[in-house]
PDB file of N, CA and C in Angstrom:
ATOM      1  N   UNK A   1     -14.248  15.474 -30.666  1.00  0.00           N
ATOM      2  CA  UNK A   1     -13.031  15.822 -29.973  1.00  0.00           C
ATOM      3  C   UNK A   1     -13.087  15.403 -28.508  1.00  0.00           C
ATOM      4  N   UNK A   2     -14.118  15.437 -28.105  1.00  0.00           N
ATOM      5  CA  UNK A   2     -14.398  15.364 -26.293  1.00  0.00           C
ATOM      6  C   UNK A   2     -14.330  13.603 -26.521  1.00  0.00           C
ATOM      7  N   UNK A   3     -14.536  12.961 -27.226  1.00  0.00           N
ATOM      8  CA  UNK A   3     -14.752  11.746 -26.946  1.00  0.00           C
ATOM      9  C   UNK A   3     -13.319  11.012 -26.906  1.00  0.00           C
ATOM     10  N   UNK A   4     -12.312  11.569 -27.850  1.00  0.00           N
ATOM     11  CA  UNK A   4     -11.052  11.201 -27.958  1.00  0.00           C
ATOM     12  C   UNK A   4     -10.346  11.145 -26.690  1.00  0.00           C
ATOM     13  N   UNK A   5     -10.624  12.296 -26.223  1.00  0.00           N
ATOM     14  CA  UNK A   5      -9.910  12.957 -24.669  1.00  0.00           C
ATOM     15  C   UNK A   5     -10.463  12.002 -23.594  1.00  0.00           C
ATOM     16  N   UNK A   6     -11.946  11.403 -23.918  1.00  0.00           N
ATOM     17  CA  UNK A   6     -11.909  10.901 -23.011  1.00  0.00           C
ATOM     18  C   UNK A   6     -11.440   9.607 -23.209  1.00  0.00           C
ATOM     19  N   UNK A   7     -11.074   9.198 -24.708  1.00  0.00           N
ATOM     20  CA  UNK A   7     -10.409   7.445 -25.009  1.00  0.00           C
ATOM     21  C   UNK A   7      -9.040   7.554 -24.077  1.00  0.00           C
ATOM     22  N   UNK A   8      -8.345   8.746 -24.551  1.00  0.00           N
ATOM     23  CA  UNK A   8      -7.170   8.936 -23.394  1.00  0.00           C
ATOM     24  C   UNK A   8      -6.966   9.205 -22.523  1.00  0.00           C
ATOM     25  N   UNK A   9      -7.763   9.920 -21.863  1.00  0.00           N
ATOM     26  CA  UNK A   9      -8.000   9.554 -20.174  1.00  0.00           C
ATOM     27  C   UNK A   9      -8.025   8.003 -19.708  1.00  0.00           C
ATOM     28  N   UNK A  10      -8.847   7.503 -20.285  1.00  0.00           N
ATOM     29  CA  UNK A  10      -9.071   6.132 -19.669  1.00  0.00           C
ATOM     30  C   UNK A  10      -7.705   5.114 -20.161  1.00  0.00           C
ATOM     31  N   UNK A  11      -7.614   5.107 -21.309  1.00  0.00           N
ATOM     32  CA  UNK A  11      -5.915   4.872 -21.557  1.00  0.00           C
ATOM     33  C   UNK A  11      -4.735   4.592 -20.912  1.00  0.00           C
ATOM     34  N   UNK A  12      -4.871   5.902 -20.387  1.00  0.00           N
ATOM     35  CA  UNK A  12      -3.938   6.445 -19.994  1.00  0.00           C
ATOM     36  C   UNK A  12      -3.963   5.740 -18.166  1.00  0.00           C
ATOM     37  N   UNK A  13      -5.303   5.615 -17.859  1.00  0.00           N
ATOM     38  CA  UNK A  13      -5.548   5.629 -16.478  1.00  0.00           C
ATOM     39  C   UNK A  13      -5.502   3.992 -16.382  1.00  0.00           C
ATOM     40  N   UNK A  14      -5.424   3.067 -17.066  1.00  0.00           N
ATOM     41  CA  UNK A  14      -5.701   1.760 -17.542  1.00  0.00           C
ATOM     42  C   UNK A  14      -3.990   1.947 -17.402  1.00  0.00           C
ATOM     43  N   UNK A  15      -3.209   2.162 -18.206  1.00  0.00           N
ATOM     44  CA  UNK A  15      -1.625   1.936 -18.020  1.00  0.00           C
ATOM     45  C   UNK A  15      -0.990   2.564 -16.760  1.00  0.00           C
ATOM     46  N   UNK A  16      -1.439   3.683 -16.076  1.00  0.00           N
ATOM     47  CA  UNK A  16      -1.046   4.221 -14.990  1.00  0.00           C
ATOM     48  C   UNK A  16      -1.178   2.666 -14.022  1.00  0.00           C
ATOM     49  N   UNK A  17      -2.103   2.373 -13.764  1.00  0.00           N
ATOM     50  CA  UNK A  17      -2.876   1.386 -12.869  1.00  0.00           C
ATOM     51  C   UNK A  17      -1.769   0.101 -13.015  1.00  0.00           C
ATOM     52  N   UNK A  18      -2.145  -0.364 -14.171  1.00  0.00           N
ATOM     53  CA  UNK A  18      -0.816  -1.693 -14.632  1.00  0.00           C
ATOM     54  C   UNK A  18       0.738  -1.360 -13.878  1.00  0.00           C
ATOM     55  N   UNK A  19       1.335   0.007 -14.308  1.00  0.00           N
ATOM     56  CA  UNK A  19       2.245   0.103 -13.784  1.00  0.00           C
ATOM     57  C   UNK A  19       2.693  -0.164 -12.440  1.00  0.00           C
ATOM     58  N   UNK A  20       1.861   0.723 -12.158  1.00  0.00           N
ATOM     59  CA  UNK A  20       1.402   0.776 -10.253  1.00  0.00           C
ATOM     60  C   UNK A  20       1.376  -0.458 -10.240  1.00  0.00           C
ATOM     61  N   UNK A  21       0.836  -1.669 -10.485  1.00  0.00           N
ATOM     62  CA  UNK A  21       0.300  -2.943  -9.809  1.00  0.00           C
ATOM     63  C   UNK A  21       1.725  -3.822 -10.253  1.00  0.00           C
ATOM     64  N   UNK A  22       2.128  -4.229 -10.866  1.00  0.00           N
ATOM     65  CA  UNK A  22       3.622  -4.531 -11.522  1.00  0.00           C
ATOM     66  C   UNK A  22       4.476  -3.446 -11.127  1.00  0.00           C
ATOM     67  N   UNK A  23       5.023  -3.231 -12.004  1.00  0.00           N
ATOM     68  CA  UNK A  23       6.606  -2.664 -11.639  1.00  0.00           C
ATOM     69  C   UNK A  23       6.999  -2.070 -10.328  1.00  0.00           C
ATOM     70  N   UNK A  24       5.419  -1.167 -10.207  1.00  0.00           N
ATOM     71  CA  UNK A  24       6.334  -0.776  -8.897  1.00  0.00           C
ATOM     72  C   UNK A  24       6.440  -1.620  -7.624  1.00  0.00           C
ATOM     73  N   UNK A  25       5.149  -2.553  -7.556  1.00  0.00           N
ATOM     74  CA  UNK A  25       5.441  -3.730  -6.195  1.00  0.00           C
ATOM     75  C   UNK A  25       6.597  -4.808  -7.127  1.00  0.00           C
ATOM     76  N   UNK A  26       7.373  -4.755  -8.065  1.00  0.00           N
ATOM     77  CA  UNK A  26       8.522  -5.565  -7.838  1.00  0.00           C
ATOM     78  C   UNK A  26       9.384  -4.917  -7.463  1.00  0.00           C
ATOM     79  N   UNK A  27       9.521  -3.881  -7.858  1.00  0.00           N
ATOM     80  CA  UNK A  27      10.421  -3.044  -7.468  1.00  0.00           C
ATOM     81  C   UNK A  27      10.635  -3.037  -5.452  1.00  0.00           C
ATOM     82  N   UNK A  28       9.196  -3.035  -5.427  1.00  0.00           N
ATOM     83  CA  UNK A  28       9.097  -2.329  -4.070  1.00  0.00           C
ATOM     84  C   UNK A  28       9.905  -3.823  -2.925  1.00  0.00           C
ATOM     85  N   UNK A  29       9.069  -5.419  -3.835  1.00  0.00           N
ATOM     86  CA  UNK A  29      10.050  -6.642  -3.286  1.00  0.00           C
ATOM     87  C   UNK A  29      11.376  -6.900  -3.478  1.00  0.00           C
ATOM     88  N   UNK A  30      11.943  -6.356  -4.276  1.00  0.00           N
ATOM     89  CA  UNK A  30      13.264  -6.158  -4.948  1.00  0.00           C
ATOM     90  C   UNK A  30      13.762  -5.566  -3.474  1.00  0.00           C
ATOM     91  N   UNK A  31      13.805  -4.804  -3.382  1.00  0.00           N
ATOM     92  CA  UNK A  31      14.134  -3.699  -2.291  1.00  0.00           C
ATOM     93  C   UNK A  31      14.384  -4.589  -0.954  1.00  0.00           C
ATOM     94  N   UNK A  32      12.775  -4.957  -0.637  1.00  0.00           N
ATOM     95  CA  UNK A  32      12.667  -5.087   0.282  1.00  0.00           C
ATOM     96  C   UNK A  32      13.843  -6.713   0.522  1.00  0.00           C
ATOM     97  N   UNK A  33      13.878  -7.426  -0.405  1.00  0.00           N
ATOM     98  CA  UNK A  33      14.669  -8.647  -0.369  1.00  0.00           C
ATOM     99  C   UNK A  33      16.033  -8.410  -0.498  1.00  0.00           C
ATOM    100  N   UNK A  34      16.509  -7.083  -0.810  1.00  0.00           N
ATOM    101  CA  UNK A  34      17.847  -6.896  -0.737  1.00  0.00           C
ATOM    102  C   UNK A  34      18.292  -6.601   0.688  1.00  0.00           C
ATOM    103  N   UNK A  35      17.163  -5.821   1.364  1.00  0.00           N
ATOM    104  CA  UNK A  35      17.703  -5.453   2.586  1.00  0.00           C
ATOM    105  C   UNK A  35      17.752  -6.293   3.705  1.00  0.00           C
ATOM    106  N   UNK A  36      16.925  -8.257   3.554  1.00  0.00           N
ATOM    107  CA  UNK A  36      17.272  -8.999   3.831  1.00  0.00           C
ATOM    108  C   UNK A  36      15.757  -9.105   4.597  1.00  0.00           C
ATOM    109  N   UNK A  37      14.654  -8.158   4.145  1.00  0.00           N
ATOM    110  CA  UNK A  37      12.996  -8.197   5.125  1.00  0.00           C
ATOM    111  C   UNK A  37      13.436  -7.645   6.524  1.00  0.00           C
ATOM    112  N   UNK A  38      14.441  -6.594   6.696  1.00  0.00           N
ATOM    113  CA  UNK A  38      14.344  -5.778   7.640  1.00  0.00           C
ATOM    114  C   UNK A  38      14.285  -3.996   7.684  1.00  0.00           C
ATOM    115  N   UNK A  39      12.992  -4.361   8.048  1.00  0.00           N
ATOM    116  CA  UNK A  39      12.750  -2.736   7.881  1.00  0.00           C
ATOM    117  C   UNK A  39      13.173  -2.032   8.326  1.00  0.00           C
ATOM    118  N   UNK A  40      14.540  -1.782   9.420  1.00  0.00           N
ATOM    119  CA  UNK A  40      15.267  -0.559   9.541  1.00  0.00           C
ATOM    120  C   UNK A  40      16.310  -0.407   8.430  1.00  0.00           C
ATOM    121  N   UNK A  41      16.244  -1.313   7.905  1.00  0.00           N
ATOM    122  CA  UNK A  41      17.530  -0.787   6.611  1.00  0.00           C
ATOM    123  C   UNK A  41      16.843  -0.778   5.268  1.00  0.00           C
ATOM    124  N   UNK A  42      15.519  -1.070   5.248  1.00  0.00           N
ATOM    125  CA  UNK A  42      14.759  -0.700   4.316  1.00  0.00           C
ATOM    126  C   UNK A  42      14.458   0.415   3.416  1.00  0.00           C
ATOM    127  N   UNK A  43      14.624   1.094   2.152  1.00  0.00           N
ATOM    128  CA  UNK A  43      14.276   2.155   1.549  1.00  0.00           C
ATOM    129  C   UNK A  43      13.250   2.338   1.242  1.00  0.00           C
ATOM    130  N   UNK A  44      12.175   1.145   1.116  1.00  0.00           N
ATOM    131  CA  UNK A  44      10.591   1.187   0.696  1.00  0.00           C
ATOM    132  C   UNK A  44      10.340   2.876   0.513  1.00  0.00           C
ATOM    133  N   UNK A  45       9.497   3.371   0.099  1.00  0.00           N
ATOM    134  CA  UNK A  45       8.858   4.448   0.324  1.00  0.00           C
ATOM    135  C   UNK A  45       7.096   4.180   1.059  1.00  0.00           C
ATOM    136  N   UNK A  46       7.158   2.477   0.310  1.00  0.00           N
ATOM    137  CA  UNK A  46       5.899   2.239   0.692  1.00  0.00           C
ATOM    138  C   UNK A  46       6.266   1.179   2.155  1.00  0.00           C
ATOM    139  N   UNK A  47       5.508   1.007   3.257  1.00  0.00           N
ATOM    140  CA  UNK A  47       6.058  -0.235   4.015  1.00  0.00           C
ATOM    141  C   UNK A  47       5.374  -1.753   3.472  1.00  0.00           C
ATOM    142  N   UNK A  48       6.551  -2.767   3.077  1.00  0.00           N
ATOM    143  CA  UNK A  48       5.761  -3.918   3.058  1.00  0.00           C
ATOM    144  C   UNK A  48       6.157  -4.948   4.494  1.00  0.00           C
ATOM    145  N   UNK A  49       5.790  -4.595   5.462  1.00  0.00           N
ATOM    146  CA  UNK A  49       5.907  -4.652   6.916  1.00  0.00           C
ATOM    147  C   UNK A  49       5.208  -6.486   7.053  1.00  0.00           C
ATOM    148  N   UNK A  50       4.180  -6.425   6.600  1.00  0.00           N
ATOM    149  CA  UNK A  50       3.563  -7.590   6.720  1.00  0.00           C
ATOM    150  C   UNK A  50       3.927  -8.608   5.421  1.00  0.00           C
ATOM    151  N   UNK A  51       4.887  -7.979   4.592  1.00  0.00           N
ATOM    152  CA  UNK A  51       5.316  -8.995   3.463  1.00  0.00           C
ATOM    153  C   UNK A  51       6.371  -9.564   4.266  1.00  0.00           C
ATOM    154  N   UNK A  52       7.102  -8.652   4.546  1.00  0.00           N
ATOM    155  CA  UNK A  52       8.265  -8.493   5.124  1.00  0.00           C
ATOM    156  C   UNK A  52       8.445  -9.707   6.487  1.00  0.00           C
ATOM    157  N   UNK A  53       7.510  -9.551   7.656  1.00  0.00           N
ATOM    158  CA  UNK A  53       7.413 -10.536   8.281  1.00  0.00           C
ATOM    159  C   UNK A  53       7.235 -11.999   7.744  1.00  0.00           C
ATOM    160  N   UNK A  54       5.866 -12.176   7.077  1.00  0.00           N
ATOM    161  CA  UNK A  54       6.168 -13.328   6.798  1.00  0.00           C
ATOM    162  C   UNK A  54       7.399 -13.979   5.998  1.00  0.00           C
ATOM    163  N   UNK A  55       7.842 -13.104   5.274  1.00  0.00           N
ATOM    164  CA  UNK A  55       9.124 -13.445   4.591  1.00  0.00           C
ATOM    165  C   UNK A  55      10.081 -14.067   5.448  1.00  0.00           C
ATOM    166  N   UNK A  56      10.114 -12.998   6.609  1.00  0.00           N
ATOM    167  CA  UNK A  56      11.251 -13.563   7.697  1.00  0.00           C
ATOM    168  C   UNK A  56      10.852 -14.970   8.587  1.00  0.00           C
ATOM    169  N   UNK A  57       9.803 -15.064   8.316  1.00  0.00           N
ATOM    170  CA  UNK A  57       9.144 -16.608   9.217  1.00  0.00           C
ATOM    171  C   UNK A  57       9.670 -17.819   8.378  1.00  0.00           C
ATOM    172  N   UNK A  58       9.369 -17.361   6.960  1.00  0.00           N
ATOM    173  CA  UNK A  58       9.899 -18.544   5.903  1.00  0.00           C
ATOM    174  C   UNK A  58      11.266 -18.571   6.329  1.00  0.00           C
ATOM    175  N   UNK A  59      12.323 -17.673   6.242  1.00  0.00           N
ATOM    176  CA  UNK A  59      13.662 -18.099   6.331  1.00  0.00           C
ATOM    177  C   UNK A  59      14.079 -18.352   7.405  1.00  0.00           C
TER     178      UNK A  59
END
């Protein structure tokens, strides 16, 4: 029984991680490219400040 719990812990912690690394940084560029890479009109929760700059150097 203990060994199962721990197949799903790790599972579980293996798909947590994926998510986090995908969806939520598109999400988080999504955002940030709608608001045009300016962080006062930004909603991020996270800052991508230094994505964000260079973004604005490219355009």
């Amino acid at each position: 029984m203990d060994f199962k719990f721990f197949l799903i812990l790790v599972f579980g912690s293996i798909l947590m991680c994926l998510y986090d690394i995908f969806i939520t940084n598109r999400i988080s560029e999504k955002e940030a490219k709608k608001c045009g890479y300016n962080c006062e009109k930004c909603g991020n929760w996270r800052c991508f400040y230094h994505y964000c700059t260079k973004k604005r150097e490219e355009l």
